[in-house]
Protein backbone atom coordinates (compact mmCIF):
# COMPACT_ATOMS: atom_id res chain seq x y z
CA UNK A 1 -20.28 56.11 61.32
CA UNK A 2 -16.79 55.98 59.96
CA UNK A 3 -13.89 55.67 61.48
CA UNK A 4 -10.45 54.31 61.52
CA UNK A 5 -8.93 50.82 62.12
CA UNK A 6 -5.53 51.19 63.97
CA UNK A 7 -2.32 48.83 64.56
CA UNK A 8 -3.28 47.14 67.93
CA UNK A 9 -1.13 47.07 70.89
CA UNK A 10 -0.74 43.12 71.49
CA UNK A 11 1.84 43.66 74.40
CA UNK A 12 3.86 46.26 76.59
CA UNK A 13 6.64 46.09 74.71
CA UNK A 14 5.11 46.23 71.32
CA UNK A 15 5.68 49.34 69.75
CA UNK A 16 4.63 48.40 65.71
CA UNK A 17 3.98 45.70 63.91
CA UNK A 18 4.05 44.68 60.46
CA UNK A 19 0.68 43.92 58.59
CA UNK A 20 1.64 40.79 56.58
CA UNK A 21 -1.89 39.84 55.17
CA UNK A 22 -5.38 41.85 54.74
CA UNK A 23 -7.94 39.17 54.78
CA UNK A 24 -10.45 41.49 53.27
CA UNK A 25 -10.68 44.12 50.15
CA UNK A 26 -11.85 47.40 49.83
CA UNK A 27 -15.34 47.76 49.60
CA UNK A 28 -15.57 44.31 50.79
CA UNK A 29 -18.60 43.65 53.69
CA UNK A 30 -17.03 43.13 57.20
CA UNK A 31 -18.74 41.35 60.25
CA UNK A 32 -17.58 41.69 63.96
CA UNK A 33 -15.40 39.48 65.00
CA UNK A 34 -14.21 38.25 61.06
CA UNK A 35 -10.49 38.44 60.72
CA UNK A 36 -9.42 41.93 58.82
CA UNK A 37 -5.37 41.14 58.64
CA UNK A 38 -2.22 39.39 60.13
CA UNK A 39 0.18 41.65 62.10
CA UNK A 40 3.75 39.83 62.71
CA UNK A 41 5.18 41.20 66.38
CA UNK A 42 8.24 40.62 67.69
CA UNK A 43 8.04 36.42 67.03
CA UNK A 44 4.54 36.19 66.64
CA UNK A 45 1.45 36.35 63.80
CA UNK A 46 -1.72 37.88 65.40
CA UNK A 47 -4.92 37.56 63.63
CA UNK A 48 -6.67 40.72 64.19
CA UNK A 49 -10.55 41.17 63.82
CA UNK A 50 -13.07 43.57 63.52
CA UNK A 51 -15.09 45.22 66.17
CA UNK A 52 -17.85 46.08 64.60
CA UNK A 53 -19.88 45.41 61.34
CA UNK A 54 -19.45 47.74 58.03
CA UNK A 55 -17.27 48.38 54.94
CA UNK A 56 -13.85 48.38 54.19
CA UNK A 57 -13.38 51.48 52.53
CA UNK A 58 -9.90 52.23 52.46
CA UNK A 59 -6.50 51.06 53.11
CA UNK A 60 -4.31 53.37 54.47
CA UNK A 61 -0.90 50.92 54.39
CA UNK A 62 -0.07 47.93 52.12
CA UNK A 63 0.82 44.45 53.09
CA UNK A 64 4.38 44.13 54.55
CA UNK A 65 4.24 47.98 56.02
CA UNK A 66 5.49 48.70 59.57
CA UNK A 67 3.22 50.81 61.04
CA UNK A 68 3.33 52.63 65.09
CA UNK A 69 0.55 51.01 67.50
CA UNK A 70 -2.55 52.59 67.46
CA UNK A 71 -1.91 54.00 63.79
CA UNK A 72 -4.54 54.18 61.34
CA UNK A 73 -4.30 51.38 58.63
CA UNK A 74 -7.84 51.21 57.52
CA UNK A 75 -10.78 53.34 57.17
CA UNK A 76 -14.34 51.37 58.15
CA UNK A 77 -17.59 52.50 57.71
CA UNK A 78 -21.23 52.50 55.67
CA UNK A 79 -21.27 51.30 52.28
CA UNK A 80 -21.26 54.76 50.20
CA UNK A 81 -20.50 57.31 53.59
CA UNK A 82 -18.71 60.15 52.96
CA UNK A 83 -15.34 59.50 54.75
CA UNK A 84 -12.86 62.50 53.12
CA UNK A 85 -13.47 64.19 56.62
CA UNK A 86 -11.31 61.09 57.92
CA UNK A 87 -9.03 61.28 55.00
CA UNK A 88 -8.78 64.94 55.65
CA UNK A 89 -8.05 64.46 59.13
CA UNK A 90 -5.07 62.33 58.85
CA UNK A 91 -3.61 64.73 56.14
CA UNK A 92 -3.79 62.65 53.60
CA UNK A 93 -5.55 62.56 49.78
CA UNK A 94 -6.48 58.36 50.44
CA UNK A 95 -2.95 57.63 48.58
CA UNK A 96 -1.14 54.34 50.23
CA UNK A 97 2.27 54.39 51.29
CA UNK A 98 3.52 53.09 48.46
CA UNK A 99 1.85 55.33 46.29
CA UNK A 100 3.25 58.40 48.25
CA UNK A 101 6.83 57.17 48.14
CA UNK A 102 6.35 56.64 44.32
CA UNK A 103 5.10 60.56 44.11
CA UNK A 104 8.05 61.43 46.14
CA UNK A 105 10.47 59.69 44.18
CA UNK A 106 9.11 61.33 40.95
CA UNK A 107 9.15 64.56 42.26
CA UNK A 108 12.60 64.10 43.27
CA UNK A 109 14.09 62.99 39.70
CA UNK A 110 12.16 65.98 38.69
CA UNK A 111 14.18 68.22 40.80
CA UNK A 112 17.57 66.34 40.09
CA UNK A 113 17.06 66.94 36.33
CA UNK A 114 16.10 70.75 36.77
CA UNK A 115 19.61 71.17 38.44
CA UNK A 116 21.56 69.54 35.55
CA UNK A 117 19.32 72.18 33.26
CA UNK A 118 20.48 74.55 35.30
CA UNK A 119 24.41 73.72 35.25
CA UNK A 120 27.18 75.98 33.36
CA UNK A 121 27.20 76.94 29.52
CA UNK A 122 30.28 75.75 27.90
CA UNK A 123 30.99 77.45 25.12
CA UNK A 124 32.27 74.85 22.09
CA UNK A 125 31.39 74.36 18.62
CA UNK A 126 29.23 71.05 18.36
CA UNK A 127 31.87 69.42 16.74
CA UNK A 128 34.12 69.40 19.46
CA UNK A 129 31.35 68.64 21.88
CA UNK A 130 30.85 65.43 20.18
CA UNK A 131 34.55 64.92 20.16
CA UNK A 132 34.93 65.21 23.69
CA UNK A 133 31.94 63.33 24.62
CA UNK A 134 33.67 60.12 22.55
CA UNK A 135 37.08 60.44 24.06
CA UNK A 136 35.63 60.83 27.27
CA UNK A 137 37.43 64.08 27.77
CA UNK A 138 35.45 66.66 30.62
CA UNK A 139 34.97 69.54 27.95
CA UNK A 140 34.60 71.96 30.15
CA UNK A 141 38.13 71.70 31.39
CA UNK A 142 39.19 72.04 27.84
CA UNK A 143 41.16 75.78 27.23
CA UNK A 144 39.07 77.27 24.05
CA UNK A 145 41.51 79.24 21.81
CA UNK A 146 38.60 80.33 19.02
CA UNK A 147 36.71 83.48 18.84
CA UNK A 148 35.67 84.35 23.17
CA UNK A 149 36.76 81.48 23.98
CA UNK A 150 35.30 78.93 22.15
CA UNK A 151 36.46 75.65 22.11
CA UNK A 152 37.32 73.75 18.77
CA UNK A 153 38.32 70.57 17.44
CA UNK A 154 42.02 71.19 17.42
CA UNK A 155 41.54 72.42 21.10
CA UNK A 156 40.16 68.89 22.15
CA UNK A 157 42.70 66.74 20.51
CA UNK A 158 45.74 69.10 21.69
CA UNK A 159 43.86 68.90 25.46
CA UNK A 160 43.34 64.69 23.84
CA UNK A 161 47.49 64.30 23.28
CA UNK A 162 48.64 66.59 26.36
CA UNK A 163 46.29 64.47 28.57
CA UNK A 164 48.25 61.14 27.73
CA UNK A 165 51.73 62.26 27.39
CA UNK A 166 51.12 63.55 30.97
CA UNK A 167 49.01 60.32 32.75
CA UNK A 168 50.78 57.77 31.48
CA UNK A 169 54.29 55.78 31.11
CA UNK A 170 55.55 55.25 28.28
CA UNK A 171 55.51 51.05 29.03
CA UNK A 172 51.70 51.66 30.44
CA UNK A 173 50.62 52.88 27.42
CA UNK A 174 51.88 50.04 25.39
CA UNK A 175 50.45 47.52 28.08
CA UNK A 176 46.80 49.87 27.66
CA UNK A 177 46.94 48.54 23.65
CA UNK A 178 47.77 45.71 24.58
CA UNK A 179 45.47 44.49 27.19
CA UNK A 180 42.39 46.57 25.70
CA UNK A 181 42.01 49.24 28.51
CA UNK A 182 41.26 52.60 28.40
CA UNK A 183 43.72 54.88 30.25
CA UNK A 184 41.04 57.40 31.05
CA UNK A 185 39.23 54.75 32.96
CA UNK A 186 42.85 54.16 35.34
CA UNK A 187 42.09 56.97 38.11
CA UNK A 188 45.33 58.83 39.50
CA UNK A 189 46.87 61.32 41.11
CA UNK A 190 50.43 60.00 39.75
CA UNK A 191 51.45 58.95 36.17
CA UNK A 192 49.92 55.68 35.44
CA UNK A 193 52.44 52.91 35.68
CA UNK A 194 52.62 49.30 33.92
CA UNK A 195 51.78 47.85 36.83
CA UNK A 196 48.53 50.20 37.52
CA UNK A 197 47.37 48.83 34.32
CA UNK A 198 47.90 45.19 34.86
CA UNK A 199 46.02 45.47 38.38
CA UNK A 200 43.03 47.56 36.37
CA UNK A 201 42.94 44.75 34.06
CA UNK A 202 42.96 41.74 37.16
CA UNK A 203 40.42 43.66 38.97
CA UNK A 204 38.07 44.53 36.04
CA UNK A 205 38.12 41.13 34.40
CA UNK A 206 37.32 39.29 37.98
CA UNK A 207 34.74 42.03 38.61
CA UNK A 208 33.36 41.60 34.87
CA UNK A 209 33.10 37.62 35.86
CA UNK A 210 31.29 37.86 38.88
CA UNK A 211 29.22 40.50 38.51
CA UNK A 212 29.08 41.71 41.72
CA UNK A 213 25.78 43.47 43.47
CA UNK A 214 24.49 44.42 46.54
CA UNK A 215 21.50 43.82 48.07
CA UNK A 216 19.27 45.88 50.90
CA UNK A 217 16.96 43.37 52.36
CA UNK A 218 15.01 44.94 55.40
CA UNK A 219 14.58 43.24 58.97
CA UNK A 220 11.81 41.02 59.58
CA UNK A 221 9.91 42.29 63.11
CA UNK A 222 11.46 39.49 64.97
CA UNK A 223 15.14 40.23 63.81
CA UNK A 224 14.88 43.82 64.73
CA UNK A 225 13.35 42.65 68.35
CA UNK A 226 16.65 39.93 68.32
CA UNK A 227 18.93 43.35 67.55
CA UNK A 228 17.10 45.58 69.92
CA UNK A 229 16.93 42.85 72.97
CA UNK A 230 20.55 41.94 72.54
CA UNK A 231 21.79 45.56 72.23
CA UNK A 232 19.95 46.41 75.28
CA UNK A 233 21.33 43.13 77.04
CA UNK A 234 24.52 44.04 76.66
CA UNK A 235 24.31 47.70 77.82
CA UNK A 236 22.34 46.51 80.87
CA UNK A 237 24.47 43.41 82.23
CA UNK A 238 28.09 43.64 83.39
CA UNK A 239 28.80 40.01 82.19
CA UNK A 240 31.64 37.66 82.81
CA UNK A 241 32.00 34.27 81.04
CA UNK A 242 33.40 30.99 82.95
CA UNK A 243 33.96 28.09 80.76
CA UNK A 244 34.26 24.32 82.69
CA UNK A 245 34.74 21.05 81.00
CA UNK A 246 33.16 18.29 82.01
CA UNK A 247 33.05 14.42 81.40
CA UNK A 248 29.99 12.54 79.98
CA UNK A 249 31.02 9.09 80.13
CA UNK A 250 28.03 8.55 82.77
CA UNK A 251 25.60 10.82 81.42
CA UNK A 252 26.17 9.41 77.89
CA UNK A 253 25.82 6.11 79.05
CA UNK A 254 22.53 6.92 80.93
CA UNK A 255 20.95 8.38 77.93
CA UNK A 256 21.76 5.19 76.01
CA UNK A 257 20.34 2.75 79.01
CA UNK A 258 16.77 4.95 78.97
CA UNK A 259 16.52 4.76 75.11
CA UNK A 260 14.23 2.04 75.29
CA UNK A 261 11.74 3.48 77.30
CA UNK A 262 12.29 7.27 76.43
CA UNK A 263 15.11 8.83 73.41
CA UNK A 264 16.17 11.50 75.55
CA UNK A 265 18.68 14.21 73.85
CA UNK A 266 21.13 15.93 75.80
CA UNK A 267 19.36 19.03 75.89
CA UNK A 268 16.26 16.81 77.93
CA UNK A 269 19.12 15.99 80.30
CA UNK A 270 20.81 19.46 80.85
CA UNK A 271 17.19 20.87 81.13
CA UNK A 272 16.90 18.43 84.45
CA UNK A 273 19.99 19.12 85.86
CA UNK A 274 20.73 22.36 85.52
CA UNK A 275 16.81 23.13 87.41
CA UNK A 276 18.47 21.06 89.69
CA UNK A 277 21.19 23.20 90.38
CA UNK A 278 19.58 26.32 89.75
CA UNK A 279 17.07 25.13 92.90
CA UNK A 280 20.77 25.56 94.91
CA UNK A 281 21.92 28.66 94.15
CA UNK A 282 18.95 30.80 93.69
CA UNK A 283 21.32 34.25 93.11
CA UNK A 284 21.83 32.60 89.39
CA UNK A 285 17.88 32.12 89.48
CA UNK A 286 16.74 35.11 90.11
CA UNK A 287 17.31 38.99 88.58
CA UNK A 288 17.99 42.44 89.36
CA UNK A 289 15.34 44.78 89.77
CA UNK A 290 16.53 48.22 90.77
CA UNK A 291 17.95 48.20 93.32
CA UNK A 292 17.25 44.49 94.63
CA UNK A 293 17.48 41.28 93.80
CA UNK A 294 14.53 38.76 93.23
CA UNK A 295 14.72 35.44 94.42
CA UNK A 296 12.62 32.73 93.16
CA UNK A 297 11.63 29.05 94.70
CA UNK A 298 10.86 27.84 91.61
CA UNK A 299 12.62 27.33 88.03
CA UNK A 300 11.51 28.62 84.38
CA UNK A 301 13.93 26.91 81.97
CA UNK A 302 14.06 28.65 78.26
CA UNK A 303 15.00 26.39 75.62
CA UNK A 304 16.49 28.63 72.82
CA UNK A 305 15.31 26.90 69.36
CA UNK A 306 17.14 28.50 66.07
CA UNK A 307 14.81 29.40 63.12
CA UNK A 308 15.60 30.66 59.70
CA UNK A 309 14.30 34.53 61.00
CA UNK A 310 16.68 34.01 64.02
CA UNK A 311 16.25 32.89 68.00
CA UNK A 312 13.07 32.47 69.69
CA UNK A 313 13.16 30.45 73.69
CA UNK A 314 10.26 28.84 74.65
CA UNK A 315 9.79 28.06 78.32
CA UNK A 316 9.65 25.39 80.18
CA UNK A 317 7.47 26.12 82.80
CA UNK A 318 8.54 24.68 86.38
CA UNK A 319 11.04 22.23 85.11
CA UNK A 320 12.66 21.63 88.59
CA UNK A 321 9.60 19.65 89.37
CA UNK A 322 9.26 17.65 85.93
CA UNK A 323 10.43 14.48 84.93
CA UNK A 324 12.66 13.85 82.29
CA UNK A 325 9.88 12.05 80.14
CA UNK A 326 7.63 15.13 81.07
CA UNK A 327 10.83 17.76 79.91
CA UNK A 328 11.43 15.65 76.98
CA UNK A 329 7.87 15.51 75.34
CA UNK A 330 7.99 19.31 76.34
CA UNK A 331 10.82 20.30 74.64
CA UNK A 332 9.78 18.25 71.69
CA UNK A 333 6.64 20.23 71.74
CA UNK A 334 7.77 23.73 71.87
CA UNK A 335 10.40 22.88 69.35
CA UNK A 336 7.84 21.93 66.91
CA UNK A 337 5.00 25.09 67.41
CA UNK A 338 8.55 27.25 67.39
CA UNK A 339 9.23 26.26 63.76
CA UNK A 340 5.38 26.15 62.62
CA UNK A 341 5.12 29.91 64.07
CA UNK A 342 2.31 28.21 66.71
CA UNK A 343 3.60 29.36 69.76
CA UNK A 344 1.36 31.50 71.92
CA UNK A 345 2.59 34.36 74.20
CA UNK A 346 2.86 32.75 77.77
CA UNK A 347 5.40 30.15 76.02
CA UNK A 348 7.83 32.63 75.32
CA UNK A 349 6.98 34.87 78.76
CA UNK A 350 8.73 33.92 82.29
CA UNK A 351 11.87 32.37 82.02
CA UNK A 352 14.35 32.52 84.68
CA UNK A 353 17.11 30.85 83.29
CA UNK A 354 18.19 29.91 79.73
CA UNK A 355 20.10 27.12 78.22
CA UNK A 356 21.31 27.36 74.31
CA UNK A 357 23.07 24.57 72.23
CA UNK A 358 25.46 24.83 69.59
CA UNK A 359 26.92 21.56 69.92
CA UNK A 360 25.01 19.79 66.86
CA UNK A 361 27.12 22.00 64.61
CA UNK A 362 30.40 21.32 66.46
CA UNK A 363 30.95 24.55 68.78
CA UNK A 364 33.60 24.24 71.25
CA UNK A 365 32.70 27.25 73.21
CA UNK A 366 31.38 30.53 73.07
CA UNK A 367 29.52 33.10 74.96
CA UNK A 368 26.18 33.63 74.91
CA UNK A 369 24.02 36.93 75.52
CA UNK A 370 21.77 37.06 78.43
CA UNK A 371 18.01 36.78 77.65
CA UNK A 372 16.75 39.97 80.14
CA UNK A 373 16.04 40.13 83.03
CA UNK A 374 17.68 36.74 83.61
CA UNK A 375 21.18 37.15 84.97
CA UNK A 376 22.59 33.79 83.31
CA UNK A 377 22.56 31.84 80.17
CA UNK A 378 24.51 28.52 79.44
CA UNK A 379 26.34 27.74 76.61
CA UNK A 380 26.38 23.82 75.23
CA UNK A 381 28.84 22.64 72.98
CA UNK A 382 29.65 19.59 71.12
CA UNK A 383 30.71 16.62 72.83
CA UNK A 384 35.16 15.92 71.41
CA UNK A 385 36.79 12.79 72.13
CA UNK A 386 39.57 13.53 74.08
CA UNK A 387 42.87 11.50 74.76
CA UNK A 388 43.05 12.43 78.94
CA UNK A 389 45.66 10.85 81.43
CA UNK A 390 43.81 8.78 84.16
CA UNK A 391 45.83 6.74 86.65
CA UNK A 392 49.17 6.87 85.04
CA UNK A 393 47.10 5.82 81.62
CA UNK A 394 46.29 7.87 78.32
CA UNK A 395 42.75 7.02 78.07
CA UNK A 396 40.00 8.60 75.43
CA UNK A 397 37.20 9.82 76.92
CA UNK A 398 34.07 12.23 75.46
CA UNK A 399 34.51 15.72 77.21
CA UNK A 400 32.11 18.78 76.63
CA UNK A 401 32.77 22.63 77.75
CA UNK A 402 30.09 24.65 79.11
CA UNK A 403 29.86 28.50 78.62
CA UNK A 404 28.55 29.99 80.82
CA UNK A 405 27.79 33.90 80.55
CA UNK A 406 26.70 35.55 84.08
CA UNK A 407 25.79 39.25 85.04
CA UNK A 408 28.12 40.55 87.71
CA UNK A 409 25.40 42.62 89.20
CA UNK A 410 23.99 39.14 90.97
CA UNK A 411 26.44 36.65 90.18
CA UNK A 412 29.92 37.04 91.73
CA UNK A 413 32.29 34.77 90.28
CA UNK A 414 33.09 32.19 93.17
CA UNK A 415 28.91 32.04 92.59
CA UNK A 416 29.49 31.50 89.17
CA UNK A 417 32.19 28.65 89.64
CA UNK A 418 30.19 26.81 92.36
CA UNK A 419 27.17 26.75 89.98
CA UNK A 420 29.15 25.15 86.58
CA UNK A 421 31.06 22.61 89.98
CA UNK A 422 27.82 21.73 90.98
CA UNK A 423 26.36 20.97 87.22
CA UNK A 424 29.35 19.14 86.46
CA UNK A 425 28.99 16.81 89.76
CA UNK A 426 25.26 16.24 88.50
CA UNK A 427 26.58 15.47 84.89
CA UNK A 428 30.00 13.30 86.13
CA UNK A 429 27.32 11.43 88.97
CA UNK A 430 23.70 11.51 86.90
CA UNK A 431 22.62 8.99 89.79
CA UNK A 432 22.45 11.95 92.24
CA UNK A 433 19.73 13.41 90.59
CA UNK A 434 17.40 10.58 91.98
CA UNK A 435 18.52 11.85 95.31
């Protein structure tokens, strides 16, 4: 029996998808469990399949169409079965989307050239129509002095001379010969001045040389999920940002003793101590639900990784009780299936805590949105060798800032400044992590 293949719903919070792929064609034989077409979610590519066996009759959207969950996209069903009951049903005549906004558009020039038919009679020998049309001159704003009214030749070119003794300067005009430009195309209110038609002329021959245009480009699904998450972020958490510099002569030269057994990035580091310190203040751990908090003993660390389509943060799954040579082939990992679109949905799911890095393209500070529910995110930025004063003595010595952006709700700001001291004396003192 026919019936209809609809959008799936791959997650609570998926409310369409985009169908990037259809792995079969109409009419083509499908199996159960053979994959019928790609939906891109939020930052994923599903593979959906068929439930049962049959026919692909009809599709109902196109490749790259957003459709609603649980919207029809296809029409399944025996090889030559009747299905315009199904076609009937959904109100439509088996056109695709793309065929109905073609029809639309048609219809609509259709309509927009029956007005124009349908504008005002000006009454004017054809002569002076074709006059007016060539000097540019609105002909129905033209005074007709012939027989009812009609408008003649003389009429135009009186309306013609009256027209630019009026708009123009005397010194514009001459500059308008001059330069090549048409006083008609100089729109204002006021005479047109010299000066009006040397800034027509800059504007028009720049414009004329780069040729401006614009461009619409739609959202991919994960950039509208980015907009959507961060808008609601924002409107959710009270936030307050704290920003603490801190030295890395120690930690810098503790990444450069473990090269040889592991090449640890700062990011492997921060991941390590920052679970650390989460593990001591769990308000900057946990999140607000209603109207509680919830407190966590252990610590989820996202990893935000930047892509061409925008932001995705794996997770790190218990990273307080990981090793750095664990966190770092982790990291490396998730980086990786982040860029090849191979991540799968628990990697993305259950973070508690997120740390983002900007300091390979030289940020100094900044302040990051909250990834909800979490009530903190930290900010890293790029390591500046600074001239500092240390016993009496200008030294040089590499200093980073951390951002740190916290929602008020949980995180009270002595909280907030305890948390960045206590990172800091992990980062200053990297020994005291083996304690």
């Amino acid at each position: 029996m026919a019936k209809f293949i609809t959008m799936p719903k791959l997650g609570l919070t998926m409310k369409e998808g985009k169908l990037t792929k259809w792995h079969k064609k109409e009419g083509d034989e499908v199996k159960a469990g053979e994959v019928l077409f790609d939906v891109e979610t939020s930052k994923l590519t599903n593979e959906v399949e068929a439930n049962e066996n049959g026919f692909l009759r009809k599709y109902i959207v196109n490749e790259g169409d957003v459709v609603p969950c649980l919207q029809p996209v296809a029409i399944i069903g025996g090889k030559n079965e009747d299905i315009s009951t199904l076609l009937a049903e959904m109100g439509s005549d088996g056109a695709t989307s793309s065929e109905k906004q073609e029809k639309k558009e048609t219809i609509q020039t259709s309509l927009g050239n029956k007005e124009k038919a349908e504008g005002k009679r000006v009454l004017a020998s054809p002569v002076a129509k074709k006059l007016a049309k060539e000097k540019g001159i609105d002909i129905s704003k033209v005074v007709g002095t012939g027989p009812n009214g009609r408008i003649t030749v003389e009429d135009v070119e009186i309306y013609k001379v009256e027209e630019e003794n009026t708009k123009a300067t005397p010194m514009a005009k001459k500059a308008a010969e001059k330069l090549g430009v048409k006083l008609d195309d100089i729109h204002k209110e006021e005479r047109v001045r010299k000066q009006d038609v040397y800034d027509f002329y800059r504007e028009n021959q720049l414009a004329s040389a780069v040729n401006p245009k614009e461009e619409k480009i739609p959202m991919t699904s994960m950039r509208k999920v980015i907009a959507d998450r961060m808008q609601e972020s924002w409107s959710i958490s009270p936030v307050v940002h704290y920003n603490m510099r801190v030295d890395m002569t120690n930690l810098k030269a503790l990444k450069n003793q473990l090269k040889t057994t592991v090449k640890l990035t700062y990011t492997d580091l921060l991941v390590k101590i920052v679970a650390k310190a989460l593990m001591e203040f769990p308000l900057v751990n946990g999140s607000v639900e209603e109207d509680g908090f919830i407190y966590r003993n252990y610590v989820n660390m996202g990893v935000a990784v930047a892509l061409e389509e925008g932001l995705i943060v794996p997770v790190i799954k218990y990273a307080h009780a990981k090793g750095l040579k664990e966190i770092s082939q982790e990291v490396k990992e998730l980086a990786d299936k982040a860029k090849n679109n191979e991540l799968t949905g628990d990697e993305i799911t259950g973070g508690t805590f997120t740390i983002t890095n900007l300091g390979m393209f030289g940020m100094e500070a900044f302040t990051p949105i909250i990834n909800q529910p979490e009530v903190g995110i930290l900010g890293v930025n790029t390591i500046v060798e600074t001239p500092v004063v240390e016993k009496g003595e200008v030294v040089i010595k590499p200093l980073m800032n951390l951002s740190l952006t916290a929602d008020h709700r949980a995180v009270d700001g002595a909280v907030a400044a305890q948390f960045l001291a206590k990172i800091k004396e992990y980062i200053e003192n990297p020994g005291m992590l083996l304690l």
